[in-house]
N, C-alpha and C. Protein backbone atom coordinates (compact mmCIF):
# COMPACT_ATOMS: atom_id res chain seq x y z
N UNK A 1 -134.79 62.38 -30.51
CA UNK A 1 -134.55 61.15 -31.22
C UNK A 1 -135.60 60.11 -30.82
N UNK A 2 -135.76 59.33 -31.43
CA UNK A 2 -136.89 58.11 -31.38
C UNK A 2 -137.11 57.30 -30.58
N UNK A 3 -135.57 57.08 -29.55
CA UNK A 3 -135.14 56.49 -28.29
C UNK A 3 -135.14 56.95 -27.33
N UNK A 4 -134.96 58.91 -27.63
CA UNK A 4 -135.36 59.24 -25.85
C UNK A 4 -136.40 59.03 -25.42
N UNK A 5 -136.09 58.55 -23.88
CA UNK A 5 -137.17 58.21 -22.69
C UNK A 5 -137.91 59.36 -22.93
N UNK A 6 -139.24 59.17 -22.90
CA UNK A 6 -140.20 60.83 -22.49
C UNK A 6 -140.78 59.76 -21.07
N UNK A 7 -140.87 58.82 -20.31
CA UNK A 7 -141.53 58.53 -19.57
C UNK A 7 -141.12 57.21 -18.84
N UNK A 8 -140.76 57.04 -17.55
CA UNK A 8 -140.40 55.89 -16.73
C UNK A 8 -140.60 56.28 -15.51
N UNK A 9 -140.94 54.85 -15.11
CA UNK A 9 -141.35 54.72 -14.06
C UNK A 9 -140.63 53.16 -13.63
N UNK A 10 -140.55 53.41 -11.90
CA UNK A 10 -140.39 52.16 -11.00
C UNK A 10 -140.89 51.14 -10.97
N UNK A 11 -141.00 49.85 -11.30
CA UNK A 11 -142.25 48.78 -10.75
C UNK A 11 -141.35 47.54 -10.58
N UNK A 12 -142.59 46.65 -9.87
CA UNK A 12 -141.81 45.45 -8.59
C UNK A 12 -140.94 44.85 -9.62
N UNK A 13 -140.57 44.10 -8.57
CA UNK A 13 -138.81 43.28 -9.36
C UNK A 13 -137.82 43.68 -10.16
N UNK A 14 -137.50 45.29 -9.89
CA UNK A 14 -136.87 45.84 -10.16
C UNK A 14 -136.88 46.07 -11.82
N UNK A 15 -138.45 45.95 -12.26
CA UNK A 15 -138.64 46.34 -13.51
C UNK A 15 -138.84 48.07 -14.10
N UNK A 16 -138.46 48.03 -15.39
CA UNK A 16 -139.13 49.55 -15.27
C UNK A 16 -139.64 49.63 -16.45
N UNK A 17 -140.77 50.70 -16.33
CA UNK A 17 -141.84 50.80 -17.53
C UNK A 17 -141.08 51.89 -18.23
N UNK A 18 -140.93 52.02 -19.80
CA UNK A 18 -140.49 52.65 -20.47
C UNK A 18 -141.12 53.13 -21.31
N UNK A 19 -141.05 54.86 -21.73
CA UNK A 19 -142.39 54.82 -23.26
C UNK A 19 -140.62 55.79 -23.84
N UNK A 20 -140.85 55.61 -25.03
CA UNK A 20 -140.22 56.34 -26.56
C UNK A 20 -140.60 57.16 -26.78
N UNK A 21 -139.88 58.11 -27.45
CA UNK A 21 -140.26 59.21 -27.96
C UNK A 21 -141.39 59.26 -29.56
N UNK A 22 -140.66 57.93 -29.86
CA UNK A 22 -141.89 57.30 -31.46
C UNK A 22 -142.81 56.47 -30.70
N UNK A 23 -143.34 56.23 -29.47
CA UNK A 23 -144.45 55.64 -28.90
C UNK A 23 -144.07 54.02 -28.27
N UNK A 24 -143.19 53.52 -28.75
CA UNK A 24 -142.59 52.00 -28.11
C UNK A 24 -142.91 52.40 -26.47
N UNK A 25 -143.43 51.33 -26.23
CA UNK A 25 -143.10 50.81 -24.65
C UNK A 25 -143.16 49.54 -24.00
N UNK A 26 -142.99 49.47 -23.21
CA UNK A 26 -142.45 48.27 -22.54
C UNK A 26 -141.84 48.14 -21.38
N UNK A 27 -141.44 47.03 -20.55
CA UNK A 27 -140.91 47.13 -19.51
C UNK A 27 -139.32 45.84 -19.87
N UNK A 28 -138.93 47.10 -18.95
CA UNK A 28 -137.22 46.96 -19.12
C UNK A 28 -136.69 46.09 -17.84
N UNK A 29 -135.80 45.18 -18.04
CA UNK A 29 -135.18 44.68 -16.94
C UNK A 29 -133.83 44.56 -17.08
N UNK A 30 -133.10 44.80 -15.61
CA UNK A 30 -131.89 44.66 -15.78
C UNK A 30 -131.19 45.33 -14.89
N UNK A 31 -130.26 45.05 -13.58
CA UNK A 31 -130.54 46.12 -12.66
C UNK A 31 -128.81 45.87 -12.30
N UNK A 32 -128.13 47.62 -12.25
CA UNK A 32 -126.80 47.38 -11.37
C UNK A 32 -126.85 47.32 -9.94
N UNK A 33 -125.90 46.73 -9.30
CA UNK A 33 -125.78 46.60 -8.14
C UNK A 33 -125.95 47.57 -7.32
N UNK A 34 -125.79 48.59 -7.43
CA UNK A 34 -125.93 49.58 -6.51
C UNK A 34 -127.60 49.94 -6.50
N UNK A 35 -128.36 49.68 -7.33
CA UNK A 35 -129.58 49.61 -7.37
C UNK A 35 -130.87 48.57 -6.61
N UNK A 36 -130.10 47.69 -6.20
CA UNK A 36 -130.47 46.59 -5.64
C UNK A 36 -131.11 47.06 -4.47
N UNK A 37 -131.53 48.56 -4.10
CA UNK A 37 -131.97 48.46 -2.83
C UNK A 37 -133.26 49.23 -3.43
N UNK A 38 -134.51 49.28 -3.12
CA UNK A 38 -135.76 49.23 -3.49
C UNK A 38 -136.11 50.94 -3.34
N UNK A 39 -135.48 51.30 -2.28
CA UNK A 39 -135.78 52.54 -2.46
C UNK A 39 -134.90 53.40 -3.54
N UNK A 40 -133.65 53.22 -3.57
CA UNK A 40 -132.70 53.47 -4.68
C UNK A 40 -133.49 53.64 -5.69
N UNK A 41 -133.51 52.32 -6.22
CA UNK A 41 -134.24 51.67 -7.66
C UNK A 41 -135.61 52.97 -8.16
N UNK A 42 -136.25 52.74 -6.81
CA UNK A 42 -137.75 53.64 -7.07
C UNK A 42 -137.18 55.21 -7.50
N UNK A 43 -135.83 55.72 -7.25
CA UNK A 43 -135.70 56.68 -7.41
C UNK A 43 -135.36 57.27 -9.01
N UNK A 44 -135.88 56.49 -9.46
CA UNK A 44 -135.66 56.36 -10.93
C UNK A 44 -135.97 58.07 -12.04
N UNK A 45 -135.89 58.53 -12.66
CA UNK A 45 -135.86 59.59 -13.30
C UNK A 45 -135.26 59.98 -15.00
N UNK A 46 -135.96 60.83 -15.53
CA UNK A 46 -135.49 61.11 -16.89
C UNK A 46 -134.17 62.23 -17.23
N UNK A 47 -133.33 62.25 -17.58
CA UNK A 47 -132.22 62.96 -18.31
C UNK A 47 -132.38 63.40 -19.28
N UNK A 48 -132.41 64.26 -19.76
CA UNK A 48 -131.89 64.37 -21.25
C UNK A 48 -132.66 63.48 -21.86
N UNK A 49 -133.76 62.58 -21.91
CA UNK A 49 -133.88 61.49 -23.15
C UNK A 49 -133.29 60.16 -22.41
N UNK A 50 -133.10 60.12 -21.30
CA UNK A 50 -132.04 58.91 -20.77
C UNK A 50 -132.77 58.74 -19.35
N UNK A 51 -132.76 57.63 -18.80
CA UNK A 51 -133.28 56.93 -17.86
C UNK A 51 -131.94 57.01 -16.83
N UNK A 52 -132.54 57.82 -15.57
CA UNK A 52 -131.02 57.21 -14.49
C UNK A 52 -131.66 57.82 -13.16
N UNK A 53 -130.61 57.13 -12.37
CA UNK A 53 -130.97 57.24 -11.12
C UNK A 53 -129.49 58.56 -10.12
N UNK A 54 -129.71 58.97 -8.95
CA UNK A 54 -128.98 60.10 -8.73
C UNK A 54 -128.08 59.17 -8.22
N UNK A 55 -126.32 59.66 -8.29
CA UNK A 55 -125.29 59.18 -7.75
C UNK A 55 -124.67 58.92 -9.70
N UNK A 56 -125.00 59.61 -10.37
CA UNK A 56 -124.56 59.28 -11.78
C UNK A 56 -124.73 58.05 -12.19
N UNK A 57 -125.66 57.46 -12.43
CA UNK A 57 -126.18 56.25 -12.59
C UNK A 57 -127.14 56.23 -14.16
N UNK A 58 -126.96 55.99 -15.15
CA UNK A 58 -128.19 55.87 -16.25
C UNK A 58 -127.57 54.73 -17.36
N UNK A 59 -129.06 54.68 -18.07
CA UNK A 59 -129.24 53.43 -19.14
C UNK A 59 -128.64 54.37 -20.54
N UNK A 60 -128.56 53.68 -21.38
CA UNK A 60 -128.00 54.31 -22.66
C UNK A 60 -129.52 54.01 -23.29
N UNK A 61 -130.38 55.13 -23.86
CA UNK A 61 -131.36 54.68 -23.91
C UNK A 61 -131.34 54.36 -25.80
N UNK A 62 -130.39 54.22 -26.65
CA UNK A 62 -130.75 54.15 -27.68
C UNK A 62 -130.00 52.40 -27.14
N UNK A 63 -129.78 51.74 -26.48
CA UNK A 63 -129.61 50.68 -26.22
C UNK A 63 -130.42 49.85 -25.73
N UNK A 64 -131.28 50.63 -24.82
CA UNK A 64 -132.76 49.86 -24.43
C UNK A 64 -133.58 50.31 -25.31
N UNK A 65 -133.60 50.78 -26.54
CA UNK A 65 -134.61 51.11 -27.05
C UNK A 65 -134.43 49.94 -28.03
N UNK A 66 -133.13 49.14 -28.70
CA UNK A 66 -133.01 48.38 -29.16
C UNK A 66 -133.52 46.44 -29.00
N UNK A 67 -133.16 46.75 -27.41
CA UNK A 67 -133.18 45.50 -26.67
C UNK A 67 -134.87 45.49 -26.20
N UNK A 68 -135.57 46.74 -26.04
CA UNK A 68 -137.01 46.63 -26.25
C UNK A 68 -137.42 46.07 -27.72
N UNK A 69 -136.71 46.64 -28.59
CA UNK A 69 -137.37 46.57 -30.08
C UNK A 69 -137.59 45.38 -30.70
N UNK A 70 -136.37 44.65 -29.70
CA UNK A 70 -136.45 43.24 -30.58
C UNK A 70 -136.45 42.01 -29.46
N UNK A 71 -137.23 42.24 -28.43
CA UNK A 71 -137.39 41.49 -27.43
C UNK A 71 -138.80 40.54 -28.09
């Protein structure tokens, strides 16, 4: 789909770089609490098309693909 993540990555202030599967990218902000610790955060990774971190943790990515789209 047009929204899965093919690519993310970690960067400072708890931002993260995002690319689309139709080519959108951008950097995403927005961080849960349990993420708040820097090494956590960096541990960032792709699913399925979906952005998350281990401990069952992920973004709904046809939701950041939205909130990218029209930022």
């Amino acid at each position: 789909m047009r929204w899965d993540v093919i690519e993310v990555r970690a960067e400072p202030g708890w931002r993260l770089f995002v690319r689309f599967a139709d080519g959108l990218t951008d950097y995403f902000t927005g961080v849960f609490e349990p993420l708040r610790e820097p090494e956590v955060f960096a541990r960032v990774y792709m699913d399925h098309g979906a952005v998350a971190w281990p401990g069952d943790v992920d973004l709904a990515p046809d939701a950041m693909y939205e909130a990218i789209r029209h930022a």
